[in-house]
C-alpha atoms as a PDB file:
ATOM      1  CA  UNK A   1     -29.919  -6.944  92.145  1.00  0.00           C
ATOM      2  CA  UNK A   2     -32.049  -3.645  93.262  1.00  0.00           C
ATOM      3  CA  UNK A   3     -29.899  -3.691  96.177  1.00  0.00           C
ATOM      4  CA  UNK A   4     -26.411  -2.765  94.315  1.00  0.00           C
ATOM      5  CA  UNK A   5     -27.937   0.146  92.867  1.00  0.00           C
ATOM      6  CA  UNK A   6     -30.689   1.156  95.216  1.00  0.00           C
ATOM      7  CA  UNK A   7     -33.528   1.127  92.582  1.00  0.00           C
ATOM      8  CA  UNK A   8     -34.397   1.072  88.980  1.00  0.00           C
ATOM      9  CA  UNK A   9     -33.813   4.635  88.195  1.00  0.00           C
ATOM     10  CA  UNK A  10     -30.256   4.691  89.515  1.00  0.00           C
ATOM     11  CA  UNK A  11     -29.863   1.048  87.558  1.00  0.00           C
ATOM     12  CA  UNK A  12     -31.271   3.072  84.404  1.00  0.00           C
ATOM     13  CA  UNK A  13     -28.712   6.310  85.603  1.00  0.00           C
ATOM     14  CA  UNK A  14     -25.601   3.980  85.598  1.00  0.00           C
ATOM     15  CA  UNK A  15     -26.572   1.973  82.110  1.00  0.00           C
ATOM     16  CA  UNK A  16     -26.716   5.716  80.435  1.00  0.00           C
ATOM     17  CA  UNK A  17     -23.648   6.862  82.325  1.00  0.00           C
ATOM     18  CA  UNK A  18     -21.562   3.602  80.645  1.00  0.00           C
ATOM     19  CA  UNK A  19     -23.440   4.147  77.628  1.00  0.00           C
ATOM     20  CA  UNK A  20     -21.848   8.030  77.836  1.00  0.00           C
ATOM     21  CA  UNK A  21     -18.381   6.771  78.433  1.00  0.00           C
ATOM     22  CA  UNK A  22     -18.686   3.886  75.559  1.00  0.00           C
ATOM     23  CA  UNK A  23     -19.708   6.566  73.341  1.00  0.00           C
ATOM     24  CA  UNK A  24     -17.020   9.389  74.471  1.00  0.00           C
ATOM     25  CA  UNK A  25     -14.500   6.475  74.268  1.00  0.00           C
ATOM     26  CA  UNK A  26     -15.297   5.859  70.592  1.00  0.00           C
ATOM     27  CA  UNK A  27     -15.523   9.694  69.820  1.00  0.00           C
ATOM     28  CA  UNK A  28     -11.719   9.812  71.070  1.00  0.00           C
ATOM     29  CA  UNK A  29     -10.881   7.351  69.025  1.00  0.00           C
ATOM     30  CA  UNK A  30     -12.539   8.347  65.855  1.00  0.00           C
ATOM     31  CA  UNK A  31     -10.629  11.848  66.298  1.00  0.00           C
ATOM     32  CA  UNK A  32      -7.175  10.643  66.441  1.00  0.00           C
ATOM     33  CA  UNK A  33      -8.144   8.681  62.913  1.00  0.00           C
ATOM     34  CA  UNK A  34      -9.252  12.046  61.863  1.00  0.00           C
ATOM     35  CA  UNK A  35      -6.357  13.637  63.252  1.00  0.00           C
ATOM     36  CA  UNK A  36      -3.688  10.971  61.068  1.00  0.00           C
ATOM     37  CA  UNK A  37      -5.514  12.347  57.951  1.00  0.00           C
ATOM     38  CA  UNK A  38      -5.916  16.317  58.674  1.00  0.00           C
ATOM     39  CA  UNK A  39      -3.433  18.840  59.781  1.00  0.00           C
ATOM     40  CA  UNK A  40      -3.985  20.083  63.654  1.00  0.00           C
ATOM     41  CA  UNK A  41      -5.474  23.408  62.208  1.00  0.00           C
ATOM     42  CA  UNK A  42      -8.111  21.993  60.193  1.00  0.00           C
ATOM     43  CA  UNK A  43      -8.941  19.414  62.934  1.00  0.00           C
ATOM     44  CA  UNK A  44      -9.023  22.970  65.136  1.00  0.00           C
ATOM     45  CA  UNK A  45     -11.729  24.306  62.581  1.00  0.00           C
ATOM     46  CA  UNK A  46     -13.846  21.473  62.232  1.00  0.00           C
ATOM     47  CA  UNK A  47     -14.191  21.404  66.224  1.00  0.00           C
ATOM     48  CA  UNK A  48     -15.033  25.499  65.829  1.00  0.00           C
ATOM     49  CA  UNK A  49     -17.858  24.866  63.176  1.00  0.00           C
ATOM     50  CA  UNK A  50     -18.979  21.878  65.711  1.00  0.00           C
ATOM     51  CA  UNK A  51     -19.549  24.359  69.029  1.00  0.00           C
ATOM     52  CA  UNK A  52     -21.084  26.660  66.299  1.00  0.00           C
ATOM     53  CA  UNK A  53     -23.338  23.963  65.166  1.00  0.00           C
ATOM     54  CA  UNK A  54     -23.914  22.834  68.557  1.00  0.00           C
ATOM     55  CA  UNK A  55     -25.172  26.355  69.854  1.00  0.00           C
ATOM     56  CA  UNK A  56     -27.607  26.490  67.094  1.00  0.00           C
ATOM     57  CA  UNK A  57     -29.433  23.120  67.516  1.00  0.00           C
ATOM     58  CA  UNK A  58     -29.646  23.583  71.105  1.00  0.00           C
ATOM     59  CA  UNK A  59     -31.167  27.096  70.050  1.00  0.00           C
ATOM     60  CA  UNK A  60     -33.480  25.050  67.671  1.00  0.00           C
ATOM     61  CA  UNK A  61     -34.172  22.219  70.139  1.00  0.00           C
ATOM     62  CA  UNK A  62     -34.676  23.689  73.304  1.00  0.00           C
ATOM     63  CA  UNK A  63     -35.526  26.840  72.653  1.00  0.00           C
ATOM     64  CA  UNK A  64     -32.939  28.623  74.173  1.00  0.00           C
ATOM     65  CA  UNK A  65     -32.552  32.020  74.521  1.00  0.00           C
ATOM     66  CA  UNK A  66     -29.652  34.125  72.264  1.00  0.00           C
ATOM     67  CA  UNK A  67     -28.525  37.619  73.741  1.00  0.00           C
ATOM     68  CA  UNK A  68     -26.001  39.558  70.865  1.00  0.00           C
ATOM     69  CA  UNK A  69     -22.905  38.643  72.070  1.00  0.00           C
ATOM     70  CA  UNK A  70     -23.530  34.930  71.479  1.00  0.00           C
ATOM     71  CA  UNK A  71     -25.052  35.611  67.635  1.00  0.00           C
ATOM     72  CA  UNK A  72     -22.097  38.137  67.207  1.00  0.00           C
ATOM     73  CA  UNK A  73     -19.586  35.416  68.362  1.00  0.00           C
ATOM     74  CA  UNK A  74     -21.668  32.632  66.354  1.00  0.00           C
ATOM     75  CA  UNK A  75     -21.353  34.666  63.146  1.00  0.00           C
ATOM     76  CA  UNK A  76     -17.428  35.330  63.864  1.00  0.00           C
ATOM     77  CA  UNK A  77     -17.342  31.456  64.055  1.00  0.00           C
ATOM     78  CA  UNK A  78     -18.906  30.643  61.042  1.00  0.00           C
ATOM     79  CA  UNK A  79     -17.405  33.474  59.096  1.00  0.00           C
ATOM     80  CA  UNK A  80     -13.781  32.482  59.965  1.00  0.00           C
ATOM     81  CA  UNK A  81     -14.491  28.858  59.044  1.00  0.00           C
ATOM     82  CA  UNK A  82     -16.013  30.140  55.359  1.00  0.00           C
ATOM     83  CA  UNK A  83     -12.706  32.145  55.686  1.00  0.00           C
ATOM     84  CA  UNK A  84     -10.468  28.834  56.177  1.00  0.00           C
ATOM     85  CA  UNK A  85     -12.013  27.007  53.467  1.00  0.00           C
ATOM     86  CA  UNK A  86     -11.918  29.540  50.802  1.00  0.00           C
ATOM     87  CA  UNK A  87      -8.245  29.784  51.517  1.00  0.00           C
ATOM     88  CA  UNK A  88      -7.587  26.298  51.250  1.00  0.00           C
ATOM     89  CA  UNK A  89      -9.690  26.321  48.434  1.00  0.00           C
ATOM     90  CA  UNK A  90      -7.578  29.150  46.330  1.00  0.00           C
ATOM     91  CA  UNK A  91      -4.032  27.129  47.660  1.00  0.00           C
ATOM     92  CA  UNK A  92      -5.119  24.281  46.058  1.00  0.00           C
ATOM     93  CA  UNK A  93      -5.847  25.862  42.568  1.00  0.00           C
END
């Protein structure tokens, strides 16, 4: 059985690799549910807030190192997504 894969860490490689696409595969389909319920645009903002969220747990996580560009482009991120939801917010009154 070693001799299919070579050895036990490319075995363990190719489990998390199928485990990756199982996982992506379910992602895609949880997003076109989403996608029946939400208009495109909203859909569009919840994947902006995401990468914004994204950015900062890696930041949090690993440590990783923030120049001012990336914070300014964070903040216009996270401001334009406040933005969207007070708007929708005030339509719906």
């Amino acid at each position: 059985d070693e001799s299919l894969t070579g050895s036990g860490l490319d075995r363990n490689l190719m489990i998390l690799l199928w485990i990756d696409g199982v996982l992506y595969h379910v992602q895609s389909v949880i997003a076109y549910v989403v996608m029946s319920y939400l208009s495109p645009v909203t859909v569009s903002v919840v994947n902006t807030l995401k990468r914004a969220l994204i950015i900062c747990i890696s930041i949090q996580v690993f440590g990783n190192r923030v120049n001012l560009l990336t914070q300014l482009g964070t903040g216009i991120c996270l401001v334009g997504v406040l933005c969207y939801n007070w708007t929708k917010a005030q339509q719906s009154k």
